[in-house]
Protein backbone atom coordinates (compact mmCIF):
# COMPACT_ATOMS: atom_id res chain seq x y z
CA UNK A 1 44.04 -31.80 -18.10
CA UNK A 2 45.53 -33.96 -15.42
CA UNK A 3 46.19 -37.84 -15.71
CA UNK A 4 45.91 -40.17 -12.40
CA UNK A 5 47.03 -43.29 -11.76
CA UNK A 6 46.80 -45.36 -8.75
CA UNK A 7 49.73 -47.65 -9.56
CA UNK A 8 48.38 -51.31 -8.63
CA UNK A 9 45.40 -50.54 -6.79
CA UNK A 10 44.39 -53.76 -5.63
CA UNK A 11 47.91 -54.46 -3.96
CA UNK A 12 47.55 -51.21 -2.15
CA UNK A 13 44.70 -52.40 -0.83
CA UNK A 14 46.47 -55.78 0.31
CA UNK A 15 48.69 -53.96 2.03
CA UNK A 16 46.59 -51.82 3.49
CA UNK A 17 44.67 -54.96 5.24
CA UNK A 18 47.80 -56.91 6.13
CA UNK A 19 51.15 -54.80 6.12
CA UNK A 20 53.16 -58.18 5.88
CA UNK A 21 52.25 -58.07 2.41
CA UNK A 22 54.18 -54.87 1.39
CA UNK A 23 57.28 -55.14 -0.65
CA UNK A 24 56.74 -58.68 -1.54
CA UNK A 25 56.18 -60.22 -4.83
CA UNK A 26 52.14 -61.12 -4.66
CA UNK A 27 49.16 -61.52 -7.51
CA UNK A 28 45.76 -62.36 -7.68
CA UNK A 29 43.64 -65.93 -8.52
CA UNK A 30 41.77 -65.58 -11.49
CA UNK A 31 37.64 -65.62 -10.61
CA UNK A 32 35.62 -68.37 -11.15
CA UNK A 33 35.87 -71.89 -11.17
CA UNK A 34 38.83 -73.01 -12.85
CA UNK A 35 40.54 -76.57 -14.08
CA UNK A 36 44.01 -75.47 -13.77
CA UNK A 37 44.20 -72.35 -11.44
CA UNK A 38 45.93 -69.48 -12.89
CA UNK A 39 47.06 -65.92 -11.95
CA UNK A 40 45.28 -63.07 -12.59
CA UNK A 41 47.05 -60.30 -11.85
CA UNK A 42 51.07 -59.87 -10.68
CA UNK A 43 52.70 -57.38 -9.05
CA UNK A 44 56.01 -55.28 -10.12
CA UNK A 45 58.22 -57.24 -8.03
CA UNK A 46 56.48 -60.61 -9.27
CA UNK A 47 56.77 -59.72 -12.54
CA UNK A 48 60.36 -58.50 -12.46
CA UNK A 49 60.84 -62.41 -11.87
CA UNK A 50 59.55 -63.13 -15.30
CA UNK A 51 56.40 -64.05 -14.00
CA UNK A 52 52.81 -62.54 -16.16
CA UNK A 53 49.42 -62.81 -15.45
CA UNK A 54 47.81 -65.99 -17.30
CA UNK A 55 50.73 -68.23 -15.47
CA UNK A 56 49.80 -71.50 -13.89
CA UNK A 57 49.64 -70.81 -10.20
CA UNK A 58 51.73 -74.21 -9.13
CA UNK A 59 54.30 -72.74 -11.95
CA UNK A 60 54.61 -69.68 -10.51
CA UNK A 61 55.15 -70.86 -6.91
CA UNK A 62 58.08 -73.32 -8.10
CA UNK A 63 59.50 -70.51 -10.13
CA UNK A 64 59.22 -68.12 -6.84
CA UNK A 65 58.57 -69.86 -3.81
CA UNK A 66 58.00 -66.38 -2.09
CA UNK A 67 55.02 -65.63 -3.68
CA UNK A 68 51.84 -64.34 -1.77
CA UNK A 69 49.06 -65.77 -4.05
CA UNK A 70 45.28 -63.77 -2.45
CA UNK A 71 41.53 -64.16 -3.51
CA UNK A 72 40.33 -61.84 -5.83
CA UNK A 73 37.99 -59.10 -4.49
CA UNK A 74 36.33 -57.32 -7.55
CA UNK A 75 33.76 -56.08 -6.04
CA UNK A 76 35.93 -54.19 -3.46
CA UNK A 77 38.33 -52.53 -6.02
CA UNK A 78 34.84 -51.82 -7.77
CA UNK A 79 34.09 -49.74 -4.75
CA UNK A 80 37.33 -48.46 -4.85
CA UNK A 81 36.78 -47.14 -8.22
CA UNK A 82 33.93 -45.79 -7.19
CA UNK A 83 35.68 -43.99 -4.31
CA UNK A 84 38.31 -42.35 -6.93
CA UNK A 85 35.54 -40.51 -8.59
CA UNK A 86 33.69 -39.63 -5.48
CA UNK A 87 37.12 -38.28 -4.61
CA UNK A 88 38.05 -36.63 -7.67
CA UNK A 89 33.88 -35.06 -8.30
CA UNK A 90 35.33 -32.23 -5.45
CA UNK A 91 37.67 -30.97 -7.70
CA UNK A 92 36.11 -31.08 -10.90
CA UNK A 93 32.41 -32.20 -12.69
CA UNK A 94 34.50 -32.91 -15.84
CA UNK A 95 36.39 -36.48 -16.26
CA UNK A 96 36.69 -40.08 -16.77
CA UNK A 97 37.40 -43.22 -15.08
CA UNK A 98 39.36 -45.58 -17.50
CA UNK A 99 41.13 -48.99 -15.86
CA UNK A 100 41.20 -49.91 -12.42
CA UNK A 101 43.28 -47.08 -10.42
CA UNK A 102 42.94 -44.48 -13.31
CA UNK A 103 41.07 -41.21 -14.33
CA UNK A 104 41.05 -38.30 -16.90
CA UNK A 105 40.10 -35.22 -15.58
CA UNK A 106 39.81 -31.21 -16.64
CA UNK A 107 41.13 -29.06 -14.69
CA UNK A 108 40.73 -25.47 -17.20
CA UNK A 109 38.12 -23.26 -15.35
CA UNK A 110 38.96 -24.29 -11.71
CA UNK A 111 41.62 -21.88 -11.25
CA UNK A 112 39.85 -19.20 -9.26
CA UNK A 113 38.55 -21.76 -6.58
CA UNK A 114 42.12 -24.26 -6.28
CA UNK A 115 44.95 -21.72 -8.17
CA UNK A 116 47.04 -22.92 -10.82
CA UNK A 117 46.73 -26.53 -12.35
CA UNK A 118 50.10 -27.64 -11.05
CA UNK A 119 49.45 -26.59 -7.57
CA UNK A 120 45.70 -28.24 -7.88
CA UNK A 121 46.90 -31.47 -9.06
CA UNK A 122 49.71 -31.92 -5.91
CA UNK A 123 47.08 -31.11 -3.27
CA UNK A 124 45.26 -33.53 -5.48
CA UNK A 125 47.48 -36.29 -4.75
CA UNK A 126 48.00 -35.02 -1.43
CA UNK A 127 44.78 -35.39 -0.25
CA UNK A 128 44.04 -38.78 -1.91
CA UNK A 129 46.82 -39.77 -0.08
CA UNK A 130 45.28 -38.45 3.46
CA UNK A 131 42.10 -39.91 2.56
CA UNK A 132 42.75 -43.32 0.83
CA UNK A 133 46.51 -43.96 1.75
CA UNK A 134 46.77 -44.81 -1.85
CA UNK A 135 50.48 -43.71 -3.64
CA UNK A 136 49.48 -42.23 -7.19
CA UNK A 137 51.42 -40.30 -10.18
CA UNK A 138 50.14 -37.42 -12.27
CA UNK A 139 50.56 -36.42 -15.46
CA UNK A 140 49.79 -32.78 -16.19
CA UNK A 141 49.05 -31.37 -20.02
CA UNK A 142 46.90 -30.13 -22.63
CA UNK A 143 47.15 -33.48 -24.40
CA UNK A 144 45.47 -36.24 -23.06
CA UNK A 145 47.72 -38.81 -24.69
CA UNK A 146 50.47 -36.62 -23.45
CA UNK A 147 49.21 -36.63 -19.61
CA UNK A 148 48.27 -40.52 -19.79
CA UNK A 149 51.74 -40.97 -20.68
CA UNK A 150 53.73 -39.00 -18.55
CA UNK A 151 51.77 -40.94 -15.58
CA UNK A 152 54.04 -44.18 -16.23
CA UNK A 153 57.07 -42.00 -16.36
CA UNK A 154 59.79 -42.86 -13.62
CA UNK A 155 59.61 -39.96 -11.80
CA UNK A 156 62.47 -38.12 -9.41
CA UNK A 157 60.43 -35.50 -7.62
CA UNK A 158 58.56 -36.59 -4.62
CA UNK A 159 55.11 -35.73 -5.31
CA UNK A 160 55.10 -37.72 -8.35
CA UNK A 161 54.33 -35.50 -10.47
CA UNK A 162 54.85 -34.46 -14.24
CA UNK A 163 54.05 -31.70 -15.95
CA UNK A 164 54.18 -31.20 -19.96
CA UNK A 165 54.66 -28.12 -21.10
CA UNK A 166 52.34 -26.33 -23.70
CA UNK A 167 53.70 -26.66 -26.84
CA UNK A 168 55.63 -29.34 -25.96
CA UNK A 169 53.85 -32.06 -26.16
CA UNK A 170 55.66 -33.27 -29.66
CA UNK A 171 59.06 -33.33 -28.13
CA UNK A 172 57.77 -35.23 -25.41
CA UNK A 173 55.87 -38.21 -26.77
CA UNK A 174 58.83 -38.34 -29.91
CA UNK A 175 60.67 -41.03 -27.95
CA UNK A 176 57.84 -42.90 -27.08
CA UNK A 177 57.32 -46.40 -28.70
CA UNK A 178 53.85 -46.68 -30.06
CA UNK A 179 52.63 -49.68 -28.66
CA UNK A 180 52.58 -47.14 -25.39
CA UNK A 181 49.34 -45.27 -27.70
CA UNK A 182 45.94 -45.65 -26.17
CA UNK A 183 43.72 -47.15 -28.31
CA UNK A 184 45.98 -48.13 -30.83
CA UNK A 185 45.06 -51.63 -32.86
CA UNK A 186 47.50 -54.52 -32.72
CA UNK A 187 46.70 -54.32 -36.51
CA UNK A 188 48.12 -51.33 -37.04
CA UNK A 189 51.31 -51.58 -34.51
CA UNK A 190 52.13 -54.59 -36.86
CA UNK A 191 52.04 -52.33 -39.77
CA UNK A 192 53.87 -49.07 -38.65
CA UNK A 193 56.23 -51.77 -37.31
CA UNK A 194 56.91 -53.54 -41.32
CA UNK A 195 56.82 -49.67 -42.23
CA UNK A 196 59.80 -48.83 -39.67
CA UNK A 197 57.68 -46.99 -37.74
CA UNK A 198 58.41 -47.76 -33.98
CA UNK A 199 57.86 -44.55 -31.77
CA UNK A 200 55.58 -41.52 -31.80
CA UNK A 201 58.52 -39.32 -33.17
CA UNK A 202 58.52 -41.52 -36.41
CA UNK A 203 54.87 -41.51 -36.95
CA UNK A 204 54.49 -37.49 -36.79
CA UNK A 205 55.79 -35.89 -39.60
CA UNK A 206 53.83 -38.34 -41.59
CA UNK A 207 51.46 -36.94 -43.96
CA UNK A 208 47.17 -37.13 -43.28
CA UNK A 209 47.07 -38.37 -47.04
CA UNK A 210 50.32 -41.22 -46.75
CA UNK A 211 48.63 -42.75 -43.53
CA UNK A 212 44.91 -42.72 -44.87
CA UNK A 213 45.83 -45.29 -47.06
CA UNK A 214 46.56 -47.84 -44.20
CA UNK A 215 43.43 -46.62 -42.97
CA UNK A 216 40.39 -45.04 -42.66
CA UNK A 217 40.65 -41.11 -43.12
CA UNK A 218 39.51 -40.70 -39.70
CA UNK A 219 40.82 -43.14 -37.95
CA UNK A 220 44.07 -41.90 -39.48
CA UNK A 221 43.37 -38.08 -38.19
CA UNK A 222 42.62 -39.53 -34.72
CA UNK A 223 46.54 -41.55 -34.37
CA UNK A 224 48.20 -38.64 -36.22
CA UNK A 225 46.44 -36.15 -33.74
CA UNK A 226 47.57 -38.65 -30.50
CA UNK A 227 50.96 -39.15 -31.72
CA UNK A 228 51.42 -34.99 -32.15
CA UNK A 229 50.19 -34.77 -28.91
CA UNK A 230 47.35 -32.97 -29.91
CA UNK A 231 44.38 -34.76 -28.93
CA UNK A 232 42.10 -32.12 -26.79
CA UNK A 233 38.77 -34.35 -25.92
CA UNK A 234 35.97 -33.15 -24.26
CA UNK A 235 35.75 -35.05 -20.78
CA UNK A 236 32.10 -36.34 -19.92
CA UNK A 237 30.67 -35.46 -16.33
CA UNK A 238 32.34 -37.65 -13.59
CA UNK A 239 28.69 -37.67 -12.58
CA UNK A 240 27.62 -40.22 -15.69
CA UNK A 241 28.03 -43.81 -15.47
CA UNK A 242 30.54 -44.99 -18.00
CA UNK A 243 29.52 -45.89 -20.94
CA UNK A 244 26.73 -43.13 -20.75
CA UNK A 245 26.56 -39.40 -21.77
CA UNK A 246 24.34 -36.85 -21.62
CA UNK A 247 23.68 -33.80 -23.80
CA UNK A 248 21.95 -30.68 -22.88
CA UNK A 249 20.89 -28.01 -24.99
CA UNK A 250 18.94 -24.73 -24.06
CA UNK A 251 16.73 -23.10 -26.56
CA UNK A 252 17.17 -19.03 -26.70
CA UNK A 253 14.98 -17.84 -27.20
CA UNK A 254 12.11 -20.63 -26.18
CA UNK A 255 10.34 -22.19 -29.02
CA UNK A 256 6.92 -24.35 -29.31
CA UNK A 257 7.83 -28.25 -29.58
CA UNK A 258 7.50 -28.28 -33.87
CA UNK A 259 9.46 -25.26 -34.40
CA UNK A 260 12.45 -27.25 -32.52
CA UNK A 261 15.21 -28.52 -35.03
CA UNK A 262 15.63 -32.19 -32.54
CA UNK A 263 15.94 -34.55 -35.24
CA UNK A 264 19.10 -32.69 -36.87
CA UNK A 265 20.55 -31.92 -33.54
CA UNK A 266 20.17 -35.59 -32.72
CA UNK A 267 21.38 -36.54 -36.08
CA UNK A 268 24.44 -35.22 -35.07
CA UNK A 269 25.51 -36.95 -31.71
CA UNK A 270 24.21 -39.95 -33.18
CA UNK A 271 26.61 -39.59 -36.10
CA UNK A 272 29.70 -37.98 -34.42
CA UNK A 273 29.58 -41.22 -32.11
CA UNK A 274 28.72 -43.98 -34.13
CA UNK A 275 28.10 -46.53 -31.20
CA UNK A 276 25.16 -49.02 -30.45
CA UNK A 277 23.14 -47.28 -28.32
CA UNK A 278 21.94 -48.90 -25.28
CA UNK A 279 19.18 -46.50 -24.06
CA UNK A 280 17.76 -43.19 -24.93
CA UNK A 281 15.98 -41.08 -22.89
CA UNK A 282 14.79 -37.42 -23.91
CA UNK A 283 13.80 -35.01 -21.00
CA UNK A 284 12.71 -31.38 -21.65
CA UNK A 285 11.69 -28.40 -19.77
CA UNK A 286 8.98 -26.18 -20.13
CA UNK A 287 9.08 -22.49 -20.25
CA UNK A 288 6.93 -22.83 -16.59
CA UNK A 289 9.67 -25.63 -15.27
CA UNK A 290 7.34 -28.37 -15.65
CA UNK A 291 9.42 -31.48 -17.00
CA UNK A 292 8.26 -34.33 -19.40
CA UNK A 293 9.97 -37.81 -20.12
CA UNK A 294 10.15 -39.85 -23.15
CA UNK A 295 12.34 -43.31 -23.82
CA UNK A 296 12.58 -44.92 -27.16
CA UNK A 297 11.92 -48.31 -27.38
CA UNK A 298 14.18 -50.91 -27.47
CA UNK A 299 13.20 -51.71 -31.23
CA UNK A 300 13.86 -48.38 -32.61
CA UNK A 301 17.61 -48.18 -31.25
CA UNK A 302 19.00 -50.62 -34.25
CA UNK A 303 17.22 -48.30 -36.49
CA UNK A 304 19.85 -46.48 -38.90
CA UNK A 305 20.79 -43.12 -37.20
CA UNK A 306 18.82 -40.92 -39.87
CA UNK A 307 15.32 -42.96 -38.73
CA UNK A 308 16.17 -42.69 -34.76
CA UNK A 309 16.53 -38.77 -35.00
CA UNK A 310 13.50 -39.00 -36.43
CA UNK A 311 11.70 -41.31 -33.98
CA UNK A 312 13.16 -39.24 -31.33
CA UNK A 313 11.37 -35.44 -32.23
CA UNK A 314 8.48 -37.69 -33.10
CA UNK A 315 8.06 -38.77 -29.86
CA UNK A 316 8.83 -35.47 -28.49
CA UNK A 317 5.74 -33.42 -30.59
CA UNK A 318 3.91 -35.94 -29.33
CA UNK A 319 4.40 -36.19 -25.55
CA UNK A 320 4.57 -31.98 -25.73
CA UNK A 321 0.80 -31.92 -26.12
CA UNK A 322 0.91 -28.28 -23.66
CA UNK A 323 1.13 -26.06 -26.28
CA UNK A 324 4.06 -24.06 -24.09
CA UNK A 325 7.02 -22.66 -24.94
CA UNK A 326 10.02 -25.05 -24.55
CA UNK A 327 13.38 -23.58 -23.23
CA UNK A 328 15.44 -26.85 -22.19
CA UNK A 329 16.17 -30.54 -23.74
CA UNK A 330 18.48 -33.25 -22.35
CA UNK A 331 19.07 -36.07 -24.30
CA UNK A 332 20.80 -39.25 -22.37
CA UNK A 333 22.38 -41.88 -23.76
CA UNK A 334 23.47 -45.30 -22.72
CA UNK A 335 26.29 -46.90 -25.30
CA UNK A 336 27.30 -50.66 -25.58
CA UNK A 337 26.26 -53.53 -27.45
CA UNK A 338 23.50 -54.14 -24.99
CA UNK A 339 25.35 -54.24 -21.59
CA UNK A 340 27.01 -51.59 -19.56
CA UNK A 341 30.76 -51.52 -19.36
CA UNK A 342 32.02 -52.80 -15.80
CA UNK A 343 35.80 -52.92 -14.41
CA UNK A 344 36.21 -56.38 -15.36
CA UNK A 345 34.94 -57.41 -18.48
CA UNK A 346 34.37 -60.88 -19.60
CA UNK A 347 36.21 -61.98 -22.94
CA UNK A 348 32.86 -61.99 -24.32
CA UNK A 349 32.02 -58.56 -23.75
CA UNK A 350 35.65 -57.13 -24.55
CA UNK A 351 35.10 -58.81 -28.17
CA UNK A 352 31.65 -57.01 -28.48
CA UNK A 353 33.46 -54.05 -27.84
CA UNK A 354 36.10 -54.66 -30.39
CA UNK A 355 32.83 -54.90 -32.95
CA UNK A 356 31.85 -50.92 -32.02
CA UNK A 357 34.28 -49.01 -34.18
CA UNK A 358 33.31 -51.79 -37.66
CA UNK A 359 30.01 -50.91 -36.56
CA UNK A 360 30.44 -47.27 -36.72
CA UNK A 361 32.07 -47.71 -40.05
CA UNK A 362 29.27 -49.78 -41.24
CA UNK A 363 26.62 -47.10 -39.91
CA UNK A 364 28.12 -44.47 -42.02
CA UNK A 365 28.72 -46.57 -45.17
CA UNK A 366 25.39 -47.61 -45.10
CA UNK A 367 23.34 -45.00 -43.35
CA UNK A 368 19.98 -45.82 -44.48
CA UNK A 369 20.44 -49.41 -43.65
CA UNK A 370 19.90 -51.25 -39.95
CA UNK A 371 23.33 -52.17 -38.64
CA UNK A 372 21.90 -54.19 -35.42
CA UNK A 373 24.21 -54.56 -32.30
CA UNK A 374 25.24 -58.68 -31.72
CA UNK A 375 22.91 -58.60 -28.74
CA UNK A 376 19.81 -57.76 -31.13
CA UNK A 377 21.73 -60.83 -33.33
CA UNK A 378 21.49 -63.30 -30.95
CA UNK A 379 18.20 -62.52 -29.66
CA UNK A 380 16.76 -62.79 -33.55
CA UNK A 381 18.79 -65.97 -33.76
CA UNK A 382 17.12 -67.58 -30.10
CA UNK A 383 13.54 -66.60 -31.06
């Protein structure tokens, strides 16, 4: 899979509108009304004079009276983002978008329309180039952990990109220092760091059983697969909003609605993910290619997983009222504690987020008990 990264998107951009701004320290104003205006975002060549985003602007000019201090545009790097996986939906159906300026993308089965991965993923960057005039680096590997990383690597060839061998991957991320690992708690950086454990090298030949008792089991299988580079996700359609996934499944052969095994099929995704979901839709096909359409209601998604499967092919038998052989389901999903996840998330939302992996926990511990999302709290406690 190939990594991309638009290295500071929104001062490409600047540039791009005003090339007086290139090769000059510049950052952002935070949004919103503030009491003591601060920046928001800084620049290499900013922050290479010890300046970081959160500093008071006045600061910041006194410290470096060369600074370019702009408006924030959101909305336009929004756009942007938006443009990166119009951009990168020509290539492939199979990615993600992450943080502003990068993406996740599969390129295994493409070879017979663009050739080999390596070649794909320079005329890639080539053509994002032509297009956008944006600079980017690539990471190319089986691991995803592996290719994120190998984006930020300082990079001598001229198409900036890097490409990790299969098999390789360990000898790779060894020297990397953890705090480099996506998703990896500051609660558990400060204990691999009391244990001596500073890079990925340190943390691999550790056993499953030794680091499930800093964790969970499973939480401890996902860093020990990242930090052995091999972590091999399956991407979501570039097509799907984030924070929503779909899942089709074709019946062979066709079946009549009550012979259909939905609730332990949906039992499954609903367990595998563990997050709040946001919306459900089911949509299914009929043997003659007539569709249907059903949508839980927004009380039964805090229902415990075991109950919502069970909602769900309830619903179905009853809106399949044809008595027709079915040969096609699609189950969509919306995830989040009750909002959809943007580009810029307020400190409100990023905490709510923080909450989905004890809620997952809690869902499994207690699977025949409610665990409701905190926008289902609040809205008990304002009623």
């Amino acid at each position: 899979m190939l990594a991309m990264w638009v290295p500071e998107m929104p001062f490409q951009m600047a540039g791009q509108q005003d090339p007086g701004l290139r090769d000059r320290p510049l950052a952002f104003l935070g949004p919103g009304p503030q009491r003591t205006p601060c920046l928001w975002l800084v620049n290499r060549l900013a922050r290479a004079e010890g300046l970081a985003p959160g500093d008071p602007m006045d600061h910041a000019l006194r410290r470096l009276p060369g600074l370019r201090v702009l408006d924030p545009a959101p909305q336009t790097w929004w756009e942007a983002q938006a443009c990166l996986g119009e951009f990168l939906q020509h290539w492939t159906p199979q990615g993600l978008l992450g943080h502003m300026g990068e993406a996740l993308v599969e390129l295994d089965g493409t070879g017979r329309l663009f050739g080999a991965p390596r070649d794909t993923a320079a005329r890639m960057q080539r053509e994002l180039a032509q297009a956008t005039g944006w600079t980017s680096q690539g990471g190319l590997s089986r691991s995803a952990t592996a290719a994120k990383l190998a984006t930020r690597l300082e990079f001598r060839a001229a198409i900036g990109l890097e490409e990790v061998p299969e098999g390789g991957e360990p000898v790779f991320l060894a020297p990397q220092p953890l705090a480099r690992m996506p998703d990896l708690a500051p609660r558990l950086r400060w204990r691999f760091q009391r244990l001596g454990l500073h890079r990925f090298g340190d943390l691999q030949p550790v056993p499953l059983p030794t680091l499930a008792q800093l964790m969970p089991e499973d939480q401890a299988l996902a860093v020990l697969t990242r930090a052995r580079g091999e972590d091999r996700p399956r991407l979501p359609m570039l097509a799907d909003p984030a924070g929503e996934s779909r899942h089709p499944w074709r019946l062979e052969p066709p079946c009549l609605p009550e012979e259909a095994p939905l609730a332990i099929w949906c039992l499954e995704r609903f367990w595998n993910d563990g997050r709040s979901p946001r919306r459900l839709t089911l949509r299914w096909w009929d043997v003659d290619g007539q569709a249907h359409r059903w949508q839980a209601p927004e009380t039964a998604l805090a229902e415990p997983p075991v109950l919502l499967a069970r909602l769900v092919e309830a619903g179905f038998r009853q809106g399949a009222l044809r008595r027709i052989l079915v040969h096609r389901l699609e189950l969509h999903l919306a995830w989040g504690l009750g909002r959809p996840r943007g580009l810029f998330e307020t400190p409100l939302t990023r905490k709510l987020g923080a909450l989905e992996p004890a809620l997952a926990r809690l869902r499994k511990r207690f699977p025949e008990q409610p665990v409701l999302p905190g926008w289902a709290r609040r809205g008990e406690g304002s009623g």
